[in-house]
Structures are given as structure tokens and as C-alpha cells.
PDB file of N, CA and C in Angstrom:
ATOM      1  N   UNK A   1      -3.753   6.096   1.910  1.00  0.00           N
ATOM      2  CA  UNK A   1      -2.870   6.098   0.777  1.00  0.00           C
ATOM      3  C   UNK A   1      -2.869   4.762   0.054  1.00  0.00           C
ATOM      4  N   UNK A   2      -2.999   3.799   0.710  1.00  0.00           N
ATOM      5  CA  UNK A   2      -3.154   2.070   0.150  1.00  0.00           C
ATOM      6  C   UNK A   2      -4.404   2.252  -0.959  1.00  0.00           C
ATOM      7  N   UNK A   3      -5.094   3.385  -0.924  1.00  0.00           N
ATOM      8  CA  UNK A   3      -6.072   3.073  -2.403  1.00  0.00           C
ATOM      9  C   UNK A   3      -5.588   3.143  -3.124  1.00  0.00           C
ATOM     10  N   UNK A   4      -4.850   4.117  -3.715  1.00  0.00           N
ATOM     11  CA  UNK A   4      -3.995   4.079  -4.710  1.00  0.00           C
ATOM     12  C   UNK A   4      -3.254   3.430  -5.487  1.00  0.00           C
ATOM     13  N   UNK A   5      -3.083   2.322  -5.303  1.00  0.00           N
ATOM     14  CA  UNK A   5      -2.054   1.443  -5.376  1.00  0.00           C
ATOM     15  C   UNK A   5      -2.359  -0.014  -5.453  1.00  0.00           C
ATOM     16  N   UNK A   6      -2.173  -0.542  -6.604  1.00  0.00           N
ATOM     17  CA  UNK A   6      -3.117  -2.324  -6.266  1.00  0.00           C
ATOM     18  C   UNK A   6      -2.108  -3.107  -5.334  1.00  0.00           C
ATOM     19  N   UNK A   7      -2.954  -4.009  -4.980  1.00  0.00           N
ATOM     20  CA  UNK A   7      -2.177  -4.871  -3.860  1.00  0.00           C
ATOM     21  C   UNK A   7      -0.882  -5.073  -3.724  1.00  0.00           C
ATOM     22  N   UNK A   8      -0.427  -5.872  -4.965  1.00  0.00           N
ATOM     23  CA  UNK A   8       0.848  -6.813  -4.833  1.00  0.00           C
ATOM     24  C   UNK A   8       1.900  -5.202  -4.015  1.00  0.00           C
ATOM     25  N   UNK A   9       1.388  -3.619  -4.924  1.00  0.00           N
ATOM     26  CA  UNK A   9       2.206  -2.844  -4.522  1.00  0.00           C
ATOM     27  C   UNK A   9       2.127  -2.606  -2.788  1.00  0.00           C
ATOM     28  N   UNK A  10       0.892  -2.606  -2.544  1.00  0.00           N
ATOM     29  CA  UNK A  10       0.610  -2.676  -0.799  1.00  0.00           C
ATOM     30  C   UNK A  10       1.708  -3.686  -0.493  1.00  0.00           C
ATOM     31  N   UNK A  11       1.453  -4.898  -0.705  1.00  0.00           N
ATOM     32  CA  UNK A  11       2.125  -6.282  -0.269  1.00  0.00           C
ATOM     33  C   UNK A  11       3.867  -5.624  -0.307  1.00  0.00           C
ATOM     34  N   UNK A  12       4.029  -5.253  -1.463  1.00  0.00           N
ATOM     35  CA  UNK A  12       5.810  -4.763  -1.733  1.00  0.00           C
ATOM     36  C   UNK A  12       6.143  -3.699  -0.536  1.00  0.00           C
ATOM     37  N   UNK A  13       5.295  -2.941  -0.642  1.00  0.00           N
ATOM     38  CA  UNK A  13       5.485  -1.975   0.305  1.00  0.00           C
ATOM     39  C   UNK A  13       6.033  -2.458   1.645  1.00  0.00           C
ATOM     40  N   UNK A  14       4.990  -3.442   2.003  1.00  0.00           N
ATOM     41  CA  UNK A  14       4.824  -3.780   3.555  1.00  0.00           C
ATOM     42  C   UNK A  14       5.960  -4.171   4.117  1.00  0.00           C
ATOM     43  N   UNK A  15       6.408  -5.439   2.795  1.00  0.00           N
ATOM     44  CA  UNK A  15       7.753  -6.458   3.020  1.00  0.00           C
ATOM     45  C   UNK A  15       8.733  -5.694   3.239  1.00  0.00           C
ATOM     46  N   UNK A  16       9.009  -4.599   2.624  1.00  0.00           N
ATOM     47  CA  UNK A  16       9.888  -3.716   2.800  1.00  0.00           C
ATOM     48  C   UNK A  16      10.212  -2.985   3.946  1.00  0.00           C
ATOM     49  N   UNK A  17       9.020  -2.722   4.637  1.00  0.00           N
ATOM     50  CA  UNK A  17       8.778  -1.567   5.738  1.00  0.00           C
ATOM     51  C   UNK A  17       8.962  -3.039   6.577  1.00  0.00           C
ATOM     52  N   UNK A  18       8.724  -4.329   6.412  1.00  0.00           N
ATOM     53  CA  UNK A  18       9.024  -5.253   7.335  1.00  0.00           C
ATOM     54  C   UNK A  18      10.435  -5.382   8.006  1.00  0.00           C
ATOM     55  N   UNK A  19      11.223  -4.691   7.049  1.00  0.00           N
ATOM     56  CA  UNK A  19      12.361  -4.521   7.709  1.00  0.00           C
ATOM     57  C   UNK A  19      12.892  -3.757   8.720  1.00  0.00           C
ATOM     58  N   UNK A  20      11.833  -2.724   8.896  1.00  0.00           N
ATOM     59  CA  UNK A  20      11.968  -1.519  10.064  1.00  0.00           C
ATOM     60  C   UNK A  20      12.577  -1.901  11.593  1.00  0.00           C
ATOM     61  N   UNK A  21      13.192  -1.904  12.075  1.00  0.00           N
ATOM     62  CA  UNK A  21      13.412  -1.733  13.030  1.00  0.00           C
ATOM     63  C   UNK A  21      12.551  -2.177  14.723  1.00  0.00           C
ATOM     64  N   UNK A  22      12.854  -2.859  15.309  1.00  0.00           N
ATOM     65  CA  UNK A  22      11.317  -3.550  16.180  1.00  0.00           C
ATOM     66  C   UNK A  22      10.817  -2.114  16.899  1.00  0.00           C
ATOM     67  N   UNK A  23      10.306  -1.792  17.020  1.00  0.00           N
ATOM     68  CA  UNK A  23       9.771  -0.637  17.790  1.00  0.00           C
ATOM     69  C   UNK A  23       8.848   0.528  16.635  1.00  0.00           C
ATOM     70  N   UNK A  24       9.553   0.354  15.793  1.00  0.00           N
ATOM     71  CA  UNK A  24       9.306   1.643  14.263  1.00  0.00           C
ATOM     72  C   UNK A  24       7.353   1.367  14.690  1.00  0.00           C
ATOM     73  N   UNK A  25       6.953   2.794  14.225  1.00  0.00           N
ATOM     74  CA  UNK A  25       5.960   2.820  14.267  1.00  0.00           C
ATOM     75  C   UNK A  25       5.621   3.144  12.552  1.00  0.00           C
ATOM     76  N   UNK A  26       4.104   3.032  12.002  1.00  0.00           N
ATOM     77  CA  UNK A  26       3.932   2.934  10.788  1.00  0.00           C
ATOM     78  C   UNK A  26       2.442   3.838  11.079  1.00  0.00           C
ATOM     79  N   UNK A  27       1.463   4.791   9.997  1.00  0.00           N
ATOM     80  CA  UNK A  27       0.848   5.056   9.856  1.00  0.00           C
ATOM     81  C   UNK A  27       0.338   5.088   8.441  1.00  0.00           C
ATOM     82  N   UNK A  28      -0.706   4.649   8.039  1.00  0.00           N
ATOM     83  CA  UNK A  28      -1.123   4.940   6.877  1.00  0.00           C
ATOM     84  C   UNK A  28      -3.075   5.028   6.478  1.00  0.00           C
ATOM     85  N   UNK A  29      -3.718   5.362   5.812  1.00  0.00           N
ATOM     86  CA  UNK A  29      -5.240   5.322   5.681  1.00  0.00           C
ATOM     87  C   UNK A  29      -5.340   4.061   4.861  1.00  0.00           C
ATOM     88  N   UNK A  30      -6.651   3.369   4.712  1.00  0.00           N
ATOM     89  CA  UNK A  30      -6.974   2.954   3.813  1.00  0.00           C
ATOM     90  C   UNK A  30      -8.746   2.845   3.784  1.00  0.00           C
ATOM     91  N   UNK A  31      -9.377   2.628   1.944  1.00  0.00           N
ATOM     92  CA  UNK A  31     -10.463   2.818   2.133  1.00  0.00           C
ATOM     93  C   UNK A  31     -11.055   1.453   2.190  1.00  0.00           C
ATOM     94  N   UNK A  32     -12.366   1.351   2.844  1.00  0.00           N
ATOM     95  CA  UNK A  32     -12.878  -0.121   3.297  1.00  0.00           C
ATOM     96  C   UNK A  32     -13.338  -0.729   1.904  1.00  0.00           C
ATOM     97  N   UNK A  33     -13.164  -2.129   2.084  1.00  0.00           N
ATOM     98  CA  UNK A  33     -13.276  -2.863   0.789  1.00  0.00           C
ATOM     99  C   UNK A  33     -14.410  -2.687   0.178  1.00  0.00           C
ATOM    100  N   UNK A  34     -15.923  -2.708   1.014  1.00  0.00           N
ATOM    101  CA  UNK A  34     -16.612  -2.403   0.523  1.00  0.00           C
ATOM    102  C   UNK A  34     -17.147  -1.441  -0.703  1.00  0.00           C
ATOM    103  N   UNK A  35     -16.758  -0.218  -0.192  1.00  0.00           N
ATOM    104  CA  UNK A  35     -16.554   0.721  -1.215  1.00  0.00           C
ATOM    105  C   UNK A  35     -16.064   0.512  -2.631  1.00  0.00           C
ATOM    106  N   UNK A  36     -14.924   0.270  -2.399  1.00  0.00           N
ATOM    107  CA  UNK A  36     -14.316  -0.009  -3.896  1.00  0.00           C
ATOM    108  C   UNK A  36     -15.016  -0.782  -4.551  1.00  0.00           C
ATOM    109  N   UNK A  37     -15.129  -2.381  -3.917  1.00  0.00           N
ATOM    110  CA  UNK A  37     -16.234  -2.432  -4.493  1.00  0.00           C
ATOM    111  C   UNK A  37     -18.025  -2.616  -4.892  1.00  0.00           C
ATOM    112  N   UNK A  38     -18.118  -1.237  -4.510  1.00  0.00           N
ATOM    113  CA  UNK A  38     -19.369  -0.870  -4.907  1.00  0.00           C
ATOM    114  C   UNK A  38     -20.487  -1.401  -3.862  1.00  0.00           C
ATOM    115  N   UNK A  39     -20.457  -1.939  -3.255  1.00  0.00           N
ATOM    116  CA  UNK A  39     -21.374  -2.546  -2.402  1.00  0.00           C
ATOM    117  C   UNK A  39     -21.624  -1.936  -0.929  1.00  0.00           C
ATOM    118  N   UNK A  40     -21.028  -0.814  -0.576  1.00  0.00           N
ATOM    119  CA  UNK A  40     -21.391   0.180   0.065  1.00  0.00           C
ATOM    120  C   UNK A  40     -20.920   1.303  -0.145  1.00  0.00           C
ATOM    121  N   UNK A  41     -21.766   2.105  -0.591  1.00  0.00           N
ATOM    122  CA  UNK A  41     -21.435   4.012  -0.816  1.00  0.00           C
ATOM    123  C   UNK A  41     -20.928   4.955   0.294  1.00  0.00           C
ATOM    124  N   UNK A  42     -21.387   4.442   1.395  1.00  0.00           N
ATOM    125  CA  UNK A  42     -21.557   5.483   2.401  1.00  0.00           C
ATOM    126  C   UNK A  42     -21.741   6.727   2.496  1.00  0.00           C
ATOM    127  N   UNK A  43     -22.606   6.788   1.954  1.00  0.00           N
ATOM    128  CA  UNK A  43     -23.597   7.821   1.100  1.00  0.00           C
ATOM    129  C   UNK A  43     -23.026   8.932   0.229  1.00  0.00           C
ATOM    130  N   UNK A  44     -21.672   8.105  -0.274  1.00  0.00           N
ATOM    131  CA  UNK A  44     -20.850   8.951  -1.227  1.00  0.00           C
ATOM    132  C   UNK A  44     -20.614   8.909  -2.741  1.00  0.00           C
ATOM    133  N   UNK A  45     -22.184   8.435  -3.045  1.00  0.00           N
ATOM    134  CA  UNK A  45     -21.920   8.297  -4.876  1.00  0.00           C
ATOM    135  C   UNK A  45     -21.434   8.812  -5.662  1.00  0.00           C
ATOM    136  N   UNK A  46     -21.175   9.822  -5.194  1.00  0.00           N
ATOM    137  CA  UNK A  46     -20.206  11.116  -6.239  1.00  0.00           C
ATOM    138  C   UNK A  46     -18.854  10.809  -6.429  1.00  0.00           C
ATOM    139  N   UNK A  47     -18.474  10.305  -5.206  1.00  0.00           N
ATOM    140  CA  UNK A  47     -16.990   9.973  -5.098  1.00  0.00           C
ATOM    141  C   UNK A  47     -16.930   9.043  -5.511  1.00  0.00           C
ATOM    142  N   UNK A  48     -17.733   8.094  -5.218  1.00  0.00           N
ATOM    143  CA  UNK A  48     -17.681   6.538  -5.618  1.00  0.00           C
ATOM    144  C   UNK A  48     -17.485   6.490  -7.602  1.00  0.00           C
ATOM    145  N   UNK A  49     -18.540   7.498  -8.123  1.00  0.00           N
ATOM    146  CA  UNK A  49     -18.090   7.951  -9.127  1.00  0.00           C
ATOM    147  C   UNK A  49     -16.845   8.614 -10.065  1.00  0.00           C
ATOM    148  N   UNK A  50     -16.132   9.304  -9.253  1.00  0.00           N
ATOM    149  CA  UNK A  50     -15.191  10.369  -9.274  1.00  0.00           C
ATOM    150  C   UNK A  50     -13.764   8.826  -9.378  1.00  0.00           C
ATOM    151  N   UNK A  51     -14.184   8.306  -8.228  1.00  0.00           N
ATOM    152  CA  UNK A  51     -13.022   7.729  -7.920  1.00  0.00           C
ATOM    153  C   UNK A  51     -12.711   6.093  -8.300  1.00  0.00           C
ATOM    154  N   UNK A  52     -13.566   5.613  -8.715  1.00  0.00           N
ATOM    155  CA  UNK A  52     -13.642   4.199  -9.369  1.00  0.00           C
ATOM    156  C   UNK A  52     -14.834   3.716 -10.352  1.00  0.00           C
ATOM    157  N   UNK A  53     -15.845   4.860 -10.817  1.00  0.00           N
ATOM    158  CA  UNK A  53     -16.027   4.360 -11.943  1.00  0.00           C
ATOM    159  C   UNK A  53     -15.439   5.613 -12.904  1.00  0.00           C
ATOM    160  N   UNK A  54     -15.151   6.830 -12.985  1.00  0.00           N
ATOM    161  CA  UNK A  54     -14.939   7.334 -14.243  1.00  0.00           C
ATOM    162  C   UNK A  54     -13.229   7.398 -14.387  1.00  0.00           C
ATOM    163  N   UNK A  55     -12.653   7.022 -12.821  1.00  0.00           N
ATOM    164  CA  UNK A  55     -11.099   7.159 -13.502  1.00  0.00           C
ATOM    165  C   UNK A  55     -10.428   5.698 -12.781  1.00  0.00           C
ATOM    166  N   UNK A  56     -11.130   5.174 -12.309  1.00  0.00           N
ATOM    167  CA  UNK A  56     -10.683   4.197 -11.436  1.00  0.00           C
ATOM    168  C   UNK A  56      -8.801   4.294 -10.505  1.00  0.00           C
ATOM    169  N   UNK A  57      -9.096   5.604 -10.286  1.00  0.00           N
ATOM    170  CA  UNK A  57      -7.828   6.048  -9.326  1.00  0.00           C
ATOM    171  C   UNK A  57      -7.917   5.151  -8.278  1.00  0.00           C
ATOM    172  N   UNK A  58      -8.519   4.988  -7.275  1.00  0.00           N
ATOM    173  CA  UNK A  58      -8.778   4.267  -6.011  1.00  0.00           C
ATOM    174  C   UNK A  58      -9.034   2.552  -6.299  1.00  0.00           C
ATOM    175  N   UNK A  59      -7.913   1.897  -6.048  1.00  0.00           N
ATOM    176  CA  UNK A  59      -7.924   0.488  -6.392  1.00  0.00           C
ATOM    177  C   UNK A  59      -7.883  -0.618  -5.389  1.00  0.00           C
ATOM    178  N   UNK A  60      -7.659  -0.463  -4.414  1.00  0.00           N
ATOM    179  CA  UNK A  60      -7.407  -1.469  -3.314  1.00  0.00           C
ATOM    180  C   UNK A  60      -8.059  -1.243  -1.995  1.00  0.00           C
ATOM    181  N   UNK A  61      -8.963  -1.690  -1.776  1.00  0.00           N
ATOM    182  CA  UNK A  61      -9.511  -1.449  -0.532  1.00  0.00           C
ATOM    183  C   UNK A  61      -8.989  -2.833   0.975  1.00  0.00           C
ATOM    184  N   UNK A  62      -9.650  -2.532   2.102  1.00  0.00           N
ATOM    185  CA  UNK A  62      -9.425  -3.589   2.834  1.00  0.00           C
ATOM    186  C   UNK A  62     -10.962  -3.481   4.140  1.00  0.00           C
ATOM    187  N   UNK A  63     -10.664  -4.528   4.737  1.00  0.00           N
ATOM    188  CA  UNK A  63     -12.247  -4.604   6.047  1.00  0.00           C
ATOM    189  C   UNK A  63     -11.287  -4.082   6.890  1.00  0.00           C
ATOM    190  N   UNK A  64     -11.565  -3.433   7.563  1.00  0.00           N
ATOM    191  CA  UNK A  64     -11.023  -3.584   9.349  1.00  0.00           C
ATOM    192  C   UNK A  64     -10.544  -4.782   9.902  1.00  0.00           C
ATOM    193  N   UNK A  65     -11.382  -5.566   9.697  1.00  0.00           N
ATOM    194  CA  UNK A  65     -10.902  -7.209  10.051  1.00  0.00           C
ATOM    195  C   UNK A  65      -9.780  -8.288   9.423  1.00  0.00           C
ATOM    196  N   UNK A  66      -9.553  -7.126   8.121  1.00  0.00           N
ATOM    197  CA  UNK A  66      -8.275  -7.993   7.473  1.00  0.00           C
ATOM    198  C   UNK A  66      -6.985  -7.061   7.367  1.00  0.00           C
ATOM    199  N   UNK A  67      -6.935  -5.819   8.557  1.00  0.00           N
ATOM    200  CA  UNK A  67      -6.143  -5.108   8.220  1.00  0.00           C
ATOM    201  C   UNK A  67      -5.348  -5.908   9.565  1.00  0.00           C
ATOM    202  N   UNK A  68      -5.043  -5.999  10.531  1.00  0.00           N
ATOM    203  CA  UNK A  68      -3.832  -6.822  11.707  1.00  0.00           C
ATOM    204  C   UNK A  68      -3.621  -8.760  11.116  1.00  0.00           C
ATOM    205  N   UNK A  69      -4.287  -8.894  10.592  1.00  0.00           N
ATOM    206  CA  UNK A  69      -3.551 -10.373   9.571  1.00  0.00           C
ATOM    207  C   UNK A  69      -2.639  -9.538   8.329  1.00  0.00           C
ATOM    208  N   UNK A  70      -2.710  -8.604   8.245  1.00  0.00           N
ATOM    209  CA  UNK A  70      -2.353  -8.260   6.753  1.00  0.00           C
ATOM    210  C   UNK A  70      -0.604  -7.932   7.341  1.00  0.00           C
ATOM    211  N   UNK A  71      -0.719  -7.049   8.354  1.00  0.00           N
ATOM    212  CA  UNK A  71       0.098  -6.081   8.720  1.00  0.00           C
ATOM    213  C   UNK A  71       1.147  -7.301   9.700  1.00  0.00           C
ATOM    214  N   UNK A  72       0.176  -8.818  10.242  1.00  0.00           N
ATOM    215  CA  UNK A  72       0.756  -9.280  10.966  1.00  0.00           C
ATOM    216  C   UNK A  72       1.928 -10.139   9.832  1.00  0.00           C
ATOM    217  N   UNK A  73       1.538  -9.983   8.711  1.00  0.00           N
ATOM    218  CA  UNK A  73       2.557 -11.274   8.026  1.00  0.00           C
ATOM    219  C   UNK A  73       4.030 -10.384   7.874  1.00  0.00           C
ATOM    220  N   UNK A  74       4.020  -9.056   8.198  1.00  0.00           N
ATOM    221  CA  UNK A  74       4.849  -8.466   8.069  1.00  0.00           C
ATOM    222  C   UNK A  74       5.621  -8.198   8.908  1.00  0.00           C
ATOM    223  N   UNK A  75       5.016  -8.628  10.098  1.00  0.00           N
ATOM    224  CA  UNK A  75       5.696  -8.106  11.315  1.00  0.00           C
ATOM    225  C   UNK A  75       5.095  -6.746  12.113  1.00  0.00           C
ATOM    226  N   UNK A  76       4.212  -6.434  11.905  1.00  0.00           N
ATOM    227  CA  UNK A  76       3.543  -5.502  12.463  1.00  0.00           C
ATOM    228  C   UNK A  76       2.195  -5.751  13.077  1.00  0.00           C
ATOM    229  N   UNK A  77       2.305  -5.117  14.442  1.00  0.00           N
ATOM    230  CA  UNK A  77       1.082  -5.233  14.801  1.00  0.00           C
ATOM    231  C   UNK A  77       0.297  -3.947  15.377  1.00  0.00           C
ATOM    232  N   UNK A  78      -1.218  -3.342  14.936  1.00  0.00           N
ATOM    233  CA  UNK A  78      -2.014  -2.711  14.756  1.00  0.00           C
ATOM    234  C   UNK A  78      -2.180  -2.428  16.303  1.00  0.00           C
ATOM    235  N   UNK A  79      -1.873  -1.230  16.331  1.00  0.00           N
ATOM    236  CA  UNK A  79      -2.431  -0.015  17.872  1.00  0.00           C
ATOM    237  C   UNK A  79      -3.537   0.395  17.819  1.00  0.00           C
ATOM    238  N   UNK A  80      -3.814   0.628  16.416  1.00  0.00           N
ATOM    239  CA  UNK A  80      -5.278   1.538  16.617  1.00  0.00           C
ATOM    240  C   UNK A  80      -5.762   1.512  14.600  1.00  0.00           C
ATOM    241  N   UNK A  81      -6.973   1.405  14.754  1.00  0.00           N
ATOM    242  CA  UNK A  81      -7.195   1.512  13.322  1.00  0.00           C
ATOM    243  C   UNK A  81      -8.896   1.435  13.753  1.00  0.00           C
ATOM    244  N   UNK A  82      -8.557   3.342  13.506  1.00  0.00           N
ATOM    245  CA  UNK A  82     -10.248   4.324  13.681  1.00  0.00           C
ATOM    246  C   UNK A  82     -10.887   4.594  12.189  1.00  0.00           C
ATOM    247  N   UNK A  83     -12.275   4.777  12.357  1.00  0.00           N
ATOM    248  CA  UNK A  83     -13.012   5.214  11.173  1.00  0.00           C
ATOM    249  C   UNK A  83     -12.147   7.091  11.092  1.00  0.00           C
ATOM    250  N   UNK A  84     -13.049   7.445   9.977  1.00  0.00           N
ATOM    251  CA  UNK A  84     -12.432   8.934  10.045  1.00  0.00           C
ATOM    252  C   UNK A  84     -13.532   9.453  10.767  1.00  0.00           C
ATOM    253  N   UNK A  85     -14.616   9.491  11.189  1.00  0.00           N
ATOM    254  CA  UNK A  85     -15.268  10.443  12.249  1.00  0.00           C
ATOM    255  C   UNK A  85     -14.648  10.220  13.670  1.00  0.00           C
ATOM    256  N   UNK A  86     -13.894   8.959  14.059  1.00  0.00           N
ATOM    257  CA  UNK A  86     -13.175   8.705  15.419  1.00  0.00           C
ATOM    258  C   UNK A  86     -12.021   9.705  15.432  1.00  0.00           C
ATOM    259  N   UNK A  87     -11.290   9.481  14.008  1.00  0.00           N
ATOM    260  CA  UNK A  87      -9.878   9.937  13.606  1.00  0.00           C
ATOM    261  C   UNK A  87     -10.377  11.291  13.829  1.00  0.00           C
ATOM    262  N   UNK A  88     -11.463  11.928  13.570  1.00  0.00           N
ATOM    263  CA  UNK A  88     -11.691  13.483  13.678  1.00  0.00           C
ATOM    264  C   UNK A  88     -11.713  13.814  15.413  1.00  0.00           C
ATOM    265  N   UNK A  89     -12.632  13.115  16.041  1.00  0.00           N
ATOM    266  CA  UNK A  89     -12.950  13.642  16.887  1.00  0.00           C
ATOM    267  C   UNK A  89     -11.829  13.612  18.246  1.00  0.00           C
ATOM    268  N   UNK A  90     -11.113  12.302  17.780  1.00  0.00           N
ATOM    269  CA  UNK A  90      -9.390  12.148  18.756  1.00  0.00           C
ATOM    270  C   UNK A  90      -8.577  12.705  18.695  1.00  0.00           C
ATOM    271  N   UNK A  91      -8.754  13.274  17.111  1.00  0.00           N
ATOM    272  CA  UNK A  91      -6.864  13.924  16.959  1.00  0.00           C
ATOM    273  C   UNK A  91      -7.282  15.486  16.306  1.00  0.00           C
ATOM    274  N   UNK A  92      -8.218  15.269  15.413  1.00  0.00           N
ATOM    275  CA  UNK A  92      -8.343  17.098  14.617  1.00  0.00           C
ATOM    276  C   UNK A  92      -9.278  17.695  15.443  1.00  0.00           C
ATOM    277  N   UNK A  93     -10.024  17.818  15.924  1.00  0.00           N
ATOM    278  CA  UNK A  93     -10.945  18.280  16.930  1.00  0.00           C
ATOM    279  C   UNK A  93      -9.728  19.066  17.973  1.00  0.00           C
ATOM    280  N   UNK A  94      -9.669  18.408  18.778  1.00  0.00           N
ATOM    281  CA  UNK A  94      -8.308  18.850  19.744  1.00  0.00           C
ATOM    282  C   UNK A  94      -7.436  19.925  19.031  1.00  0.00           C
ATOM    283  N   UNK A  95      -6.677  19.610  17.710  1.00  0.00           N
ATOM    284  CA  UNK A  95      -5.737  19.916  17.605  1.00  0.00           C
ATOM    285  C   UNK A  95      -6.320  21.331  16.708  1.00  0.00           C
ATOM    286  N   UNK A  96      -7.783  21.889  16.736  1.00  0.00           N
ATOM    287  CA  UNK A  96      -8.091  22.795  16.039  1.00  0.00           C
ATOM    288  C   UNK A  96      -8.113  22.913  14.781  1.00  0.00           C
ATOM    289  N   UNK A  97      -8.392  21.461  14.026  1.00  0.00           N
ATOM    290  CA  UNK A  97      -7.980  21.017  12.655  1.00  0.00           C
ATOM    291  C   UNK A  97      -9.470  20.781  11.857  1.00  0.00           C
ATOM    292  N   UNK A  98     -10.434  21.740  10.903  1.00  0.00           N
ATOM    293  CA  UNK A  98     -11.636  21.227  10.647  1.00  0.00           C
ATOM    294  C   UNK A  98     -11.603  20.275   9.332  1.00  0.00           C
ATOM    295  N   UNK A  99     -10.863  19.429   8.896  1.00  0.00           N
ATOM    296  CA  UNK A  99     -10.744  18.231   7.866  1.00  0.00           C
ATOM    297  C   UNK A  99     -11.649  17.905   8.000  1.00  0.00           C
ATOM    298  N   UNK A 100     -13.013  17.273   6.960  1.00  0.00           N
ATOM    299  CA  UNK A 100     -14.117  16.413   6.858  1.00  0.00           C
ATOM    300  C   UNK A 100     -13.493  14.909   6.785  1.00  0.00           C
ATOM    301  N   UNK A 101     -14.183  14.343   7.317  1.00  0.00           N
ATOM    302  CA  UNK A 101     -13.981  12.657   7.098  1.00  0.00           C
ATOM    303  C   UNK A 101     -14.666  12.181   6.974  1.00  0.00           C
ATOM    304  N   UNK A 102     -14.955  10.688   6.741  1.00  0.00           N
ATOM    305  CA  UNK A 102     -15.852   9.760   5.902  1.00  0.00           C
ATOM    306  C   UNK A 102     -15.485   8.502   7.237  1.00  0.00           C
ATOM    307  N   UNK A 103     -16.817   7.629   6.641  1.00  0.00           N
ATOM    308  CA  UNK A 103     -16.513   6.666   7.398  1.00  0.00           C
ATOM    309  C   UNK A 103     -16.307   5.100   6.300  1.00  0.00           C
ATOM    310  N   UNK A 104     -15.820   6.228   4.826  1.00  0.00           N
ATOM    311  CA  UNK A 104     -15.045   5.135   4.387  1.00  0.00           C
ATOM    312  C   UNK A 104     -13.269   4.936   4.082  1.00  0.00           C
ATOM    313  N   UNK A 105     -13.196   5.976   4.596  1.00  0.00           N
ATOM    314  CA  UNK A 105     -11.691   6.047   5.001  1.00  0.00           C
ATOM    315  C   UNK A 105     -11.621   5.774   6.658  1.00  0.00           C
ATOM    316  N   UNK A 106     -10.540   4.684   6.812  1.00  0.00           N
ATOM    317  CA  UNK A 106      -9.970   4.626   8.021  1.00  0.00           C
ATOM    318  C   UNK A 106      -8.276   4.530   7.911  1.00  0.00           C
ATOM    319  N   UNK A 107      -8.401   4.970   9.131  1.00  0.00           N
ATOM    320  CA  UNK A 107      -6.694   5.346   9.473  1.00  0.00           C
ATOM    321  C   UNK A 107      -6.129   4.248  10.641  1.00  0.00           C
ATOM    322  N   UNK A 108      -4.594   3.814  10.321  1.00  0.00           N
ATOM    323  CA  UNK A 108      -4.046   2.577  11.118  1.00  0.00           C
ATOM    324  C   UNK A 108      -2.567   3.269  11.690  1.00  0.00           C
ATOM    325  N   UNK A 109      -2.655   2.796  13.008  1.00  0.00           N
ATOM    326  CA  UNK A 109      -1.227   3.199  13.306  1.00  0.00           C
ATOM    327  C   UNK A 109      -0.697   1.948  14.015  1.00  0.00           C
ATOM    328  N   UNK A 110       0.279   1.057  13.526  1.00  0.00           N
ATOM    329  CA  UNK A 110       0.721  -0.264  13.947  1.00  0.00           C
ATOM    330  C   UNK A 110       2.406   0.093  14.294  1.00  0.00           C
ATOM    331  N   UNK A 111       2.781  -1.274  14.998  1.00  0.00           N
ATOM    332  CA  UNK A 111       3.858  -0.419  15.685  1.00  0.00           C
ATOM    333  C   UNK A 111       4.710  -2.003  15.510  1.00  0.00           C
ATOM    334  N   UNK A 112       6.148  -2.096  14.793  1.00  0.00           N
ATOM    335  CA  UNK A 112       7.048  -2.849  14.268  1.00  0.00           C
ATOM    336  C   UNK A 112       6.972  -4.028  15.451  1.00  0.00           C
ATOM    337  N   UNK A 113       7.016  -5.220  15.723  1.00  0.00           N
ATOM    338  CA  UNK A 113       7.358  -6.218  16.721  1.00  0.00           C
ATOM    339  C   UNK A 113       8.590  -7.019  16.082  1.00  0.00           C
TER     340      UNK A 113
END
């Protein structure tokens, strides 16, 4: 859901949800920076098309590596943050769920400290 949305609104978001409660757990997707911009497809030019060059809906990306500094200034720290073929095969697989995923969407589940 963080594509959607340019940073400072991620950042607003976070500060906010920083207030949660110590224990609160948080889930949300986001797509890898790369993508957005442009410097890896993952073999999804269509979308890459669809979604940031003809309407530029999808605005904010992040690495894996800058998502537990991001989440830590907030007070949160990161449990798990899978690609979507992991996210498929841990949780929709099992649960009888056939959703396609990408491995430029990943999913984070961090938990309030």
C-alpha cells in the first residue's frame, strides 16, 4: 500500500502509528525501490508501464534493507518482511488462496517496541 502514496505521507503515517501501543503489531506491502525507479522490471514492463510511466499511480518505493531503519525511527521493529513468492508459498498456499505475486512487491509485518 506505501506505493501509493509519496513519502513524507509514508513518514506521516508511520509517526502516527508510532503511537500504537508497545506490543501493536503493523502490516503493510511495499514495492522495491528499484522498480519505481525503473532500474529493475522484474520482468514486468507492462506494469511498470501501467503504473509509473502512463499514470504514475505507484510513487514510493523502498530496498528491503531500508525498510527496519525506516520502521525503526518510529518505534517499530520488523518480524518478517518476505518477497511475494515467499508471502505465497507461507501464507496463501496453505490457506487455499491462488493470488499471483511478484517479486516486486514485498510484504512487512513489524511489531510496536
Amino acid at each position: 500500500m506505501t506505493q501509493y502514496i509519496p513519502e513524507t505521507a509514508v513518514r506521516a503515517t508511520l509517526a502516527y502509528l508510532g503511537t500504537a501501543a508497545t506490543g501493536s503489531r503493523l502490516a503493510f506491502t511495499y514495492v522495491q525501490r528499484d522498480f519505481i525507479d525503473g532500474s529493475n522490471l522484474y520482468g514486468n514492463s507492462m506494469l511498470y508501464k501501467r503504473f509509473r510511466v502512463r499514470s504514475q499511480v505507484w510513487m514510493f518505493g523502498l530496498t528491503p534493507g531500508a525498510v527496519a531503519p525506516l520502521l525503526a525511527e518510529y518505534g517499530w521493529q520488523v518480524l518478517e518482511d518476505v518477497s511475494g513468492p515467499e508471502y505465497q508459498r507461507r501464507y496463501l498456499i496453505p490457506a487455499g488462496r491462488t493470488l499471483s505475486t511478484t517479486e516486486l512487491e514485498r510484504t512487512v509485518l513489524a511489531e510496536k517496541i
